[in-house]
PDB file of N, CA and C in Angstrom:
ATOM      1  N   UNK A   1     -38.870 185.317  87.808  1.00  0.00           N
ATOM      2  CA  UNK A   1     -38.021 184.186  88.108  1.00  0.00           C
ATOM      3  C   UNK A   1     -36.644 184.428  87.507  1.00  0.00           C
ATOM      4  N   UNK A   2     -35.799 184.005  88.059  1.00  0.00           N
ATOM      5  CA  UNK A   2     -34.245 184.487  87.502  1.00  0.00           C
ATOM      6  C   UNK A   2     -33.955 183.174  86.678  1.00  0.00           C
ATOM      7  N   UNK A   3     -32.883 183.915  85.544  1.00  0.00           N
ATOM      8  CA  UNK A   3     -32.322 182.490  84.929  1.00  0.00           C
ATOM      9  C   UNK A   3     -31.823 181.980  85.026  1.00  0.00           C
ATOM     10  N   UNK A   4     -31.937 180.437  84.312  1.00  0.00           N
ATOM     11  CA  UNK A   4     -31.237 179.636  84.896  1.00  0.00           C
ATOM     12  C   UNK A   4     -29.703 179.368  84.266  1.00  0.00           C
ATOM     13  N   UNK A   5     -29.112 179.198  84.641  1.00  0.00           N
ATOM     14  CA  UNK A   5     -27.458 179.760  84.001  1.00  0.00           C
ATOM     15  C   UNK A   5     -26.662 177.994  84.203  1.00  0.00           C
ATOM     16  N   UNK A   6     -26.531 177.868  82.803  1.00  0.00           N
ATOM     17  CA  UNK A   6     -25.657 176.464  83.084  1.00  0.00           C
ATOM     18  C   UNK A   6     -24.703 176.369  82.036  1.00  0.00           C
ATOM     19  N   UNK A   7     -23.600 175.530  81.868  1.00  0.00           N
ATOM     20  CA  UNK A   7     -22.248 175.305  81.023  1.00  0.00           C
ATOM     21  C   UNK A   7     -22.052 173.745  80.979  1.00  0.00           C
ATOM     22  N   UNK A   8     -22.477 173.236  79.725  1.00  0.00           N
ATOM     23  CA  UNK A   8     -21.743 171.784  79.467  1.00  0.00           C
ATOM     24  C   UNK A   8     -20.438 171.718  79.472  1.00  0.00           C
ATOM     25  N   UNK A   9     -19.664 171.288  80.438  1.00  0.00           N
ATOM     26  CA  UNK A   9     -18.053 171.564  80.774  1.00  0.00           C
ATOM     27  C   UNK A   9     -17.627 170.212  80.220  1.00  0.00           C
ATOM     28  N   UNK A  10     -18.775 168.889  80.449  1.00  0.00           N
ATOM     29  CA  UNK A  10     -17.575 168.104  79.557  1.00  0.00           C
ATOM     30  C   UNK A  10     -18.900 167.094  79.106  1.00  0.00           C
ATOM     31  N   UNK A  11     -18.699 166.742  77.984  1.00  0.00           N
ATOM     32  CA  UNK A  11     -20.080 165.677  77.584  1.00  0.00           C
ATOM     33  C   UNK A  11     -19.345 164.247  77.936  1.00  0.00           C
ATOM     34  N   UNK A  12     -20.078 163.372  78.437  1.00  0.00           N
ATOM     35  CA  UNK A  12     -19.661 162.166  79.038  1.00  0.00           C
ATOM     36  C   UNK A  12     -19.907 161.110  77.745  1.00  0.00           C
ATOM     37  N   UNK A  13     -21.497 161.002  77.292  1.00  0.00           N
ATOM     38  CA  UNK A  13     -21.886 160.400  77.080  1.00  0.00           C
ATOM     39  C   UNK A  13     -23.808 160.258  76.615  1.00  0.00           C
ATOM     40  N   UNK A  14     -23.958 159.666  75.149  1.00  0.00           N
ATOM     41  CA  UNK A  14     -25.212 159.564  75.126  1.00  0.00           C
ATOM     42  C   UNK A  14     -25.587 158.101  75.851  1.00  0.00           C
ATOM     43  N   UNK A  15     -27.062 157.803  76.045  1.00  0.00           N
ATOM     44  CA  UNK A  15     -27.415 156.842  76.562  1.00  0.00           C
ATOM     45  C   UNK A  15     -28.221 156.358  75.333  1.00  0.00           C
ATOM     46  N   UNK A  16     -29.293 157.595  74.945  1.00  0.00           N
ATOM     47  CA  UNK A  16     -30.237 157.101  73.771  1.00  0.00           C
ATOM     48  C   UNK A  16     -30.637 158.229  73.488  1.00  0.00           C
ATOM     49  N   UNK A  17     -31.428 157.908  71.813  1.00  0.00           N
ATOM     50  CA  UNK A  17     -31.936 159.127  71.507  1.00  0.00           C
ATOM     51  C   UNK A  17     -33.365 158.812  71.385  1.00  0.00           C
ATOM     52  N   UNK A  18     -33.995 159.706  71.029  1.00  0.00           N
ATOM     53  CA  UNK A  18     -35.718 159.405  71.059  1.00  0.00           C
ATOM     54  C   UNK A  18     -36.014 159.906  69.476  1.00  0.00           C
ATOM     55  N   UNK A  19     -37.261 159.932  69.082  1.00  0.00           N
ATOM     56  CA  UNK A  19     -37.571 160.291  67.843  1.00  0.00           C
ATOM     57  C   UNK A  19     -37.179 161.851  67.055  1.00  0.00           C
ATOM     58  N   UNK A  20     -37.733 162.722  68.076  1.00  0.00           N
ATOM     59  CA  UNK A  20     -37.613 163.776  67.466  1.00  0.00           C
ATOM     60  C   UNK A  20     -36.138 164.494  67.576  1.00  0.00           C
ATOM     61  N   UNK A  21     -34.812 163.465  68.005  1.00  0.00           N
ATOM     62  CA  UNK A  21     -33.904 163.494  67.729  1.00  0.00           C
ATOM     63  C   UNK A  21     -33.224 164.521  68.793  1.00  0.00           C
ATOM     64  N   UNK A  22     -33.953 164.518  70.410  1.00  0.00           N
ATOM     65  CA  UNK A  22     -33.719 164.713  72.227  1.00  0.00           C
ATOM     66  C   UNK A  22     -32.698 163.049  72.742  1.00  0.00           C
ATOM     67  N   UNK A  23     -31.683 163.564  72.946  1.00  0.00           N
ATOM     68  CA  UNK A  23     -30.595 162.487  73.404  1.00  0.00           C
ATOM     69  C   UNK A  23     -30.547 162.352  74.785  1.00  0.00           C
ATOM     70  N   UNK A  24     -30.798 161.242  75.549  1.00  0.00           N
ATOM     71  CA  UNK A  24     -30.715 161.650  77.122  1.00  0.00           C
ATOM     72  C   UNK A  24     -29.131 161.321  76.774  1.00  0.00           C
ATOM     73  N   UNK A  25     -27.930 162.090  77.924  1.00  0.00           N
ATOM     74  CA  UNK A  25     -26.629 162.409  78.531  1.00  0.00           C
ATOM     75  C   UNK A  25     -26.072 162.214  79.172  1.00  0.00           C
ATOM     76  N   UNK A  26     -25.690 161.885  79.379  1.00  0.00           N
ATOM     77  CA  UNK A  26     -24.890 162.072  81.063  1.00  0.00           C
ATOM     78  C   UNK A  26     -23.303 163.311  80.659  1.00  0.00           C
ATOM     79  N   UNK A  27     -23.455 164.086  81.618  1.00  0.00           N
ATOM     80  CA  UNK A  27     -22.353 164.955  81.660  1.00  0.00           C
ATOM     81  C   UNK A  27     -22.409 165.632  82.463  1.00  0.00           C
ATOM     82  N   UNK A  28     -21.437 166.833  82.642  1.00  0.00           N
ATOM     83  CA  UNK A  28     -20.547 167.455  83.561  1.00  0.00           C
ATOM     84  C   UNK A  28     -21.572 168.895  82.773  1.00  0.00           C
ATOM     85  N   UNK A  29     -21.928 169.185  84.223  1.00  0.00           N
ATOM     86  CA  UNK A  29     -22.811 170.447  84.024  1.00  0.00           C
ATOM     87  C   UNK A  29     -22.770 171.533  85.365  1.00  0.00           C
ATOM     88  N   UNK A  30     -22.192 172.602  85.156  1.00  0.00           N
ATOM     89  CA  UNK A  30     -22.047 173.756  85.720  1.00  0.00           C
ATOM     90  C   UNK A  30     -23.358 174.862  85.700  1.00  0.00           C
ATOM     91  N   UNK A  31     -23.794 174.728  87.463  1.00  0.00           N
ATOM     92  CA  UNK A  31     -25.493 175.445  87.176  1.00  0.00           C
ATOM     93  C   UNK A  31     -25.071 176.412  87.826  1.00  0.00           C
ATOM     94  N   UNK A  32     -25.696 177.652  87.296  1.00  0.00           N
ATOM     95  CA  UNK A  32     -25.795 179.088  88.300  1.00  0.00           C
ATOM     96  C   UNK A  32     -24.064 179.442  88.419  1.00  0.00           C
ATOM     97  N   UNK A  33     -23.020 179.024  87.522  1.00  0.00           N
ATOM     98  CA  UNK A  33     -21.521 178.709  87.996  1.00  0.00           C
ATOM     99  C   UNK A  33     -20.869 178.704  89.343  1.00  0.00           C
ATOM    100  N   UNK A  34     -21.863 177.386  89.194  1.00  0.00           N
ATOM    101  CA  UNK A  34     -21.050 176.705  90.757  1.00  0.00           C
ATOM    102  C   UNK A  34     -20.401 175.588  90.396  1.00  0.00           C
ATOM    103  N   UNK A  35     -19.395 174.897  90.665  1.00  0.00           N
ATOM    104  CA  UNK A  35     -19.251 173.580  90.751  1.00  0.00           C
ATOM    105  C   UNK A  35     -19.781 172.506  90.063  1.00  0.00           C
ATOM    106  N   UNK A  36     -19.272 172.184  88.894  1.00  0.00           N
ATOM    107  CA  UNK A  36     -19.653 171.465  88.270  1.00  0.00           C
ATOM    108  C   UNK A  36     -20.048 169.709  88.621  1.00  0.00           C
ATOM    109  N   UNK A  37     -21.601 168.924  88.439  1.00  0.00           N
ATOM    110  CA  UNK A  37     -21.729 168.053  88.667  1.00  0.00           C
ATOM    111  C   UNK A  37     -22.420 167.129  87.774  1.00  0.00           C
ATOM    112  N   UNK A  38     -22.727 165.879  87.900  1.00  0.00           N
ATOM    113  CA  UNK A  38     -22.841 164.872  86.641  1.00  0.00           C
ATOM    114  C   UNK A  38     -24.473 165.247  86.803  1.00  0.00           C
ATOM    115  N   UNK A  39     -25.086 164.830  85.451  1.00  0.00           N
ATOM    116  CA  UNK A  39     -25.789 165.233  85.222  1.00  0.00           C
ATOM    117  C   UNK A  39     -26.623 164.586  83.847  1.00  0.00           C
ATOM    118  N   UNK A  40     -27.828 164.074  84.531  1.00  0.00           N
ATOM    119  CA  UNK A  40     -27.823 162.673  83.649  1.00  0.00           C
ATOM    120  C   UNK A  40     -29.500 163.283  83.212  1.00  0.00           C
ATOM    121  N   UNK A  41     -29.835 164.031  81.633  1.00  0.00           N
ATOM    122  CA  UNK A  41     -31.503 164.350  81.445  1.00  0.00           C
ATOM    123  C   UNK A  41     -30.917 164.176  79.818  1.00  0.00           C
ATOM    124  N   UNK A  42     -32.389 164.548  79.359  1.00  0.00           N
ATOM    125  CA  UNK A  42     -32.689 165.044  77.809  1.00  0.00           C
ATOM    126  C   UNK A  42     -32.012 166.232  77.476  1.00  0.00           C
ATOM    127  N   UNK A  43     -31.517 166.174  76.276  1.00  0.00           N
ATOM    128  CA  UNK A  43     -31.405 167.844  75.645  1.00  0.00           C
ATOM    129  C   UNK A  43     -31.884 167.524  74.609  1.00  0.00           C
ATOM    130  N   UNK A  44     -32.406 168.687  73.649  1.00  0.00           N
ATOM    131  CA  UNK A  44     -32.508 168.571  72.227  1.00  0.00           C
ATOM    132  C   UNK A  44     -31.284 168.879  71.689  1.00  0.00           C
ATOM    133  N   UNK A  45     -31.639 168.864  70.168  1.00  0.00           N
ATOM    134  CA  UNK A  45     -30.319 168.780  69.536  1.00  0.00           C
ATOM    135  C   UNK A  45     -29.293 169.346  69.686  1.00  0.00           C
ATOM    136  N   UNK A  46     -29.458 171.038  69.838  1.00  0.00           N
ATOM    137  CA  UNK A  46     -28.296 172.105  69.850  1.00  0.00           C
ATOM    138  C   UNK A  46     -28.286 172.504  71.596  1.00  0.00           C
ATOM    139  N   UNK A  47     -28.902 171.662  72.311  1.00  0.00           N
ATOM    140  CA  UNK A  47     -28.406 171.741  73.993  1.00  0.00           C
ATOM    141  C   UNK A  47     -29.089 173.350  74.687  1.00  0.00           C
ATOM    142  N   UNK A  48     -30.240 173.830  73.991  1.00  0.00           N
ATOM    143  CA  UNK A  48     -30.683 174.753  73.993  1.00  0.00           C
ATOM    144  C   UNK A  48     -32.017 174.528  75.338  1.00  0.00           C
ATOM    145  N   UNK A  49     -32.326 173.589  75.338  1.00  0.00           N
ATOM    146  CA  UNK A  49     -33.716 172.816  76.062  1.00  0.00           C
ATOM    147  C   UNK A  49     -33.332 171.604  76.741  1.00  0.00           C
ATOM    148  N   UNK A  50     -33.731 171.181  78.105  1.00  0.00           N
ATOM    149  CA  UNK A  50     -33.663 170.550  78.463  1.00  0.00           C
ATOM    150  C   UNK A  50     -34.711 169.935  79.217  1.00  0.00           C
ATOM    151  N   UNK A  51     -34.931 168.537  79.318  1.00  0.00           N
ATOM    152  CA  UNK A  51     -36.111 168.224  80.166  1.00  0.00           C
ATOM    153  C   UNK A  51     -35.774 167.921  81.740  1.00  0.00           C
ATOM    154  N   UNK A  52     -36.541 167.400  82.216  1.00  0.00           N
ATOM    155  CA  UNK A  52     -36.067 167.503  83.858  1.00  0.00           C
ATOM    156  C   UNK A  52     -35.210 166.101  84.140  1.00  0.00           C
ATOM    157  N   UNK A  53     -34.152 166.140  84.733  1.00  0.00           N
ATOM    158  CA  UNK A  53     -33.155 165.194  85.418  1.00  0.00           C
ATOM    159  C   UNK A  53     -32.717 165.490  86.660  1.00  0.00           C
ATOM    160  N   UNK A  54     -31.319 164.478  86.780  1.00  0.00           N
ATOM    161  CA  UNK A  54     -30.763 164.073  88.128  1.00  0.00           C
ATOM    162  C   UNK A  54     -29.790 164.671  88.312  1.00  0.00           C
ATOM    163  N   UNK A  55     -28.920 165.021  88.893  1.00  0.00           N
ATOM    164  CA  UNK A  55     -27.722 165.715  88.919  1.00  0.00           C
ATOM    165  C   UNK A  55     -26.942 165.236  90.338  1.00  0.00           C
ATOM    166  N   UNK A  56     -25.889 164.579  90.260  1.00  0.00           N
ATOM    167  CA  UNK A  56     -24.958 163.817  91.193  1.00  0.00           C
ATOM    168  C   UNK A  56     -24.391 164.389  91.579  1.00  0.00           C
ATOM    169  N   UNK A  57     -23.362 164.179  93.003  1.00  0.00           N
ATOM    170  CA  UNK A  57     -22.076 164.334  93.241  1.00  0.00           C
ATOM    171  C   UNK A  57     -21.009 163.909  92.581  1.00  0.00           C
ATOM    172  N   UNK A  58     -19.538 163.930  92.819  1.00  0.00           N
ATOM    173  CA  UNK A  58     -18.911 162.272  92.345  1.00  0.00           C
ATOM    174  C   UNK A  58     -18.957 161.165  93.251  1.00  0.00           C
ATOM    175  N   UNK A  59     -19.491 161.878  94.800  1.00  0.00           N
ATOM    176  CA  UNK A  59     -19.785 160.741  95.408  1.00  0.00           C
ATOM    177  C   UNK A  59     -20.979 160.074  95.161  1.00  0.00           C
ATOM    178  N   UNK A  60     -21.737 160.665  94.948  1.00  0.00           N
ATOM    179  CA  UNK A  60     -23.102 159.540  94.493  1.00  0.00           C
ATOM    180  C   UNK A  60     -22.948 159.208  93.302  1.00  0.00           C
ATOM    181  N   UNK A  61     -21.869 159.542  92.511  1.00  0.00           N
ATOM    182  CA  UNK A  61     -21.894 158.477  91.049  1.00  0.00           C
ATOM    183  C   UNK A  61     -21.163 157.643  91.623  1.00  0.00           C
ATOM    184  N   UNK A  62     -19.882 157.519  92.431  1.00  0.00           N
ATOM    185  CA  UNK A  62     -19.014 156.777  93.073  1.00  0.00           C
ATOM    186  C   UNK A  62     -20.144 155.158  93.738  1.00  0.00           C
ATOM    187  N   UNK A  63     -21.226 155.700  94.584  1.00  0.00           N
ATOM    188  CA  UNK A  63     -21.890 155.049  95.264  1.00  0.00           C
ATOM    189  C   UNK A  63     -22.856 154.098  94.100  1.00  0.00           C
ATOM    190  N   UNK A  64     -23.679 154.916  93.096  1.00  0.00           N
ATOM    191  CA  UNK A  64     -24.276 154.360  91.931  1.00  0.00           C
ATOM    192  C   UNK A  64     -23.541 153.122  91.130  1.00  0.00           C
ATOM    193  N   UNK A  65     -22.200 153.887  90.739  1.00  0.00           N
ATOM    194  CA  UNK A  65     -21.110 152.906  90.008  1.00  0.00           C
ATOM    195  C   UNK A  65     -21.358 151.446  91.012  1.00  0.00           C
ATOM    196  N   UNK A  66     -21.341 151.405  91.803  1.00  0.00           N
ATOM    197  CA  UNK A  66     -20.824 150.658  93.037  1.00  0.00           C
ATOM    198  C   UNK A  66     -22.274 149.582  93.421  1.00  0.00           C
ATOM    199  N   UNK A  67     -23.358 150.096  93.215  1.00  0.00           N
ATOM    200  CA  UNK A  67     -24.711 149.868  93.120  1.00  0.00           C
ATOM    201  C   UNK A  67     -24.422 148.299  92.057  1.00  0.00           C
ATOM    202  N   UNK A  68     -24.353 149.551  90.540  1.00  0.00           N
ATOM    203  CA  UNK A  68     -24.726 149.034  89.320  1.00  0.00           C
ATOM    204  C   UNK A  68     -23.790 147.825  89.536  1.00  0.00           C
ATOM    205  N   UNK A  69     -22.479 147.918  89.899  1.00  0.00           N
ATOM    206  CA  UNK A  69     -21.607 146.610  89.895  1.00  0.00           C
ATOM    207  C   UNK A  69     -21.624 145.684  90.796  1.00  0.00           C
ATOM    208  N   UNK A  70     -23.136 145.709  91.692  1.00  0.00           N
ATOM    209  CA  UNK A  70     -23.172 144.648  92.430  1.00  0.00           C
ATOM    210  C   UNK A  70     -22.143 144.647  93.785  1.00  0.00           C
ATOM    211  N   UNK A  71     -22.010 145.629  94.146  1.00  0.00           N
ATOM    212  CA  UNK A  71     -20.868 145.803  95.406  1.00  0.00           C
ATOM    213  C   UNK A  71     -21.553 145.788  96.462  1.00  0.00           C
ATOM    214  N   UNK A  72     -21.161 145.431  97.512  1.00  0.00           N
ATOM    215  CA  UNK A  72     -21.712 146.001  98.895  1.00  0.00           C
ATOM    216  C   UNK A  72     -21.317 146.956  99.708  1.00  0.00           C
ATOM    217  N   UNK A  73     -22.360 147.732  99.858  1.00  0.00           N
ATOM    218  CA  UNK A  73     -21.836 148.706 100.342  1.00  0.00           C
ATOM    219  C   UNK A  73     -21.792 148.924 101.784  1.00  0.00           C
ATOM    220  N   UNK A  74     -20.936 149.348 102.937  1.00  0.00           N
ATOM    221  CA  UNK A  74     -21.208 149.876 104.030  1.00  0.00           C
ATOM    222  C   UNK A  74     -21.778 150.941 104.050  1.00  0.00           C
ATOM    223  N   UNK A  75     -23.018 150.932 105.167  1.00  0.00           N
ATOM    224  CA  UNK A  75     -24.008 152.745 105.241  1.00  0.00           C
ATOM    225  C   UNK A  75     -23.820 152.505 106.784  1.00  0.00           C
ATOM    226  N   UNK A  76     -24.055 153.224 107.204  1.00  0.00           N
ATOM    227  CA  UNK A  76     -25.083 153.735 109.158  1.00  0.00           C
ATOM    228  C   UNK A  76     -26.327 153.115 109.424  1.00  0.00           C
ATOM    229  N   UNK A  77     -27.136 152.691 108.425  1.00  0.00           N
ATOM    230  CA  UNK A  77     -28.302 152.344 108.599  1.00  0.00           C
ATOM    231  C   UNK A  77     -29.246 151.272 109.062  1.00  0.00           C
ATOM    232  N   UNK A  78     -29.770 151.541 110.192  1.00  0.00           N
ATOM    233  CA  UNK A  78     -30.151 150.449 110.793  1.00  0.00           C
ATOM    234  C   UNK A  78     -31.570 150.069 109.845  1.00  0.00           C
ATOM    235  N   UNK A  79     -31.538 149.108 108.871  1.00  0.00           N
ATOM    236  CA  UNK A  79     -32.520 148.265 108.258  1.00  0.00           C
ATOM    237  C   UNK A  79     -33.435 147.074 109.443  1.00  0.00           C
ATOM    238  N   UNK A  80     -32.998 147.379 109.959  1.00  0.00           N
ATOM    239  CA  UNK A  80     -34.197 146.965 111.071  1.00  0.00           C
ATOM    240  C   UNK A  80     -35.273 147.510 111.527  1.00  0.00           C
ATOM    241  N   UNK A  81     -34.514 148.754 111.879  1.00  0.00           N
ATOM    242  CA  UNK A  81     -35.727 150.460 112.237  1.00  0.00           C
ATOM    243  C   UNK A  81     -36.220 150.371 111.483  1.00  0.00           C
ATOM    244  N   UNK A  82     -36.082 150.660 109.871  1.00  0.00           N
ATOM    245  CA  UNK A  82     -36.840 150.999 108.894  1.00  0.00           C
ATOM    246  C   UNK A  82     -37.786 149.698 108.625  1.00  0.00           C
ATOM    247  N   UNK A  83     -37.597 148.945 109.224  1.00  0.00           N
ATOM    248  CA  UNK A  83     -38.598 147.284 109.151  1.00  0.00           C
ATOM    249  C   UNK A  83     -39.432 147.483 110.138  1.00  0.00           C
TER     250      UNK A  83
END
């Protein structure tokens, strides 16, 4: 399996930490050096380990932000079909 190659380009932010002192993050994370995107999991302390997370666009943090603040959003989606 090849490795996995990543760069904390900018730390955003902790959310919380847990006991054995693993902080979930949110930040700006460069995988395989492509294009850096947000990127919201666990690390342990020295950012050596990570557990499994989400990793955004800025448009889907754009859309999330937009979520969390109660906005409405326009989509394509016919919510009827899916009924």
């Amino acid at each position: 399996m090849a490795e996995l190659k990543f760069e904390i380009t900018e730390h955003l932010g902790v959310l919380s930490e847990n006991a054995k002192g693993w902080t979930k993050e949110l930040n700006l994370v460069s995988w395989n050096e492509r294009e850096p995107k947000y990127d919201l999991r666990e690390w342990n302390p020295d950012h050596t380990r990570m557990g499994k997370g989400l990793t955004l666009t800025e448009e889907e943090v754009n859309v999330l932000r937009a979520i969390l603040n109660g906005e409405e959003l326009e989509d394509d989606i016919d919510e009827d079909a899916i009924l």
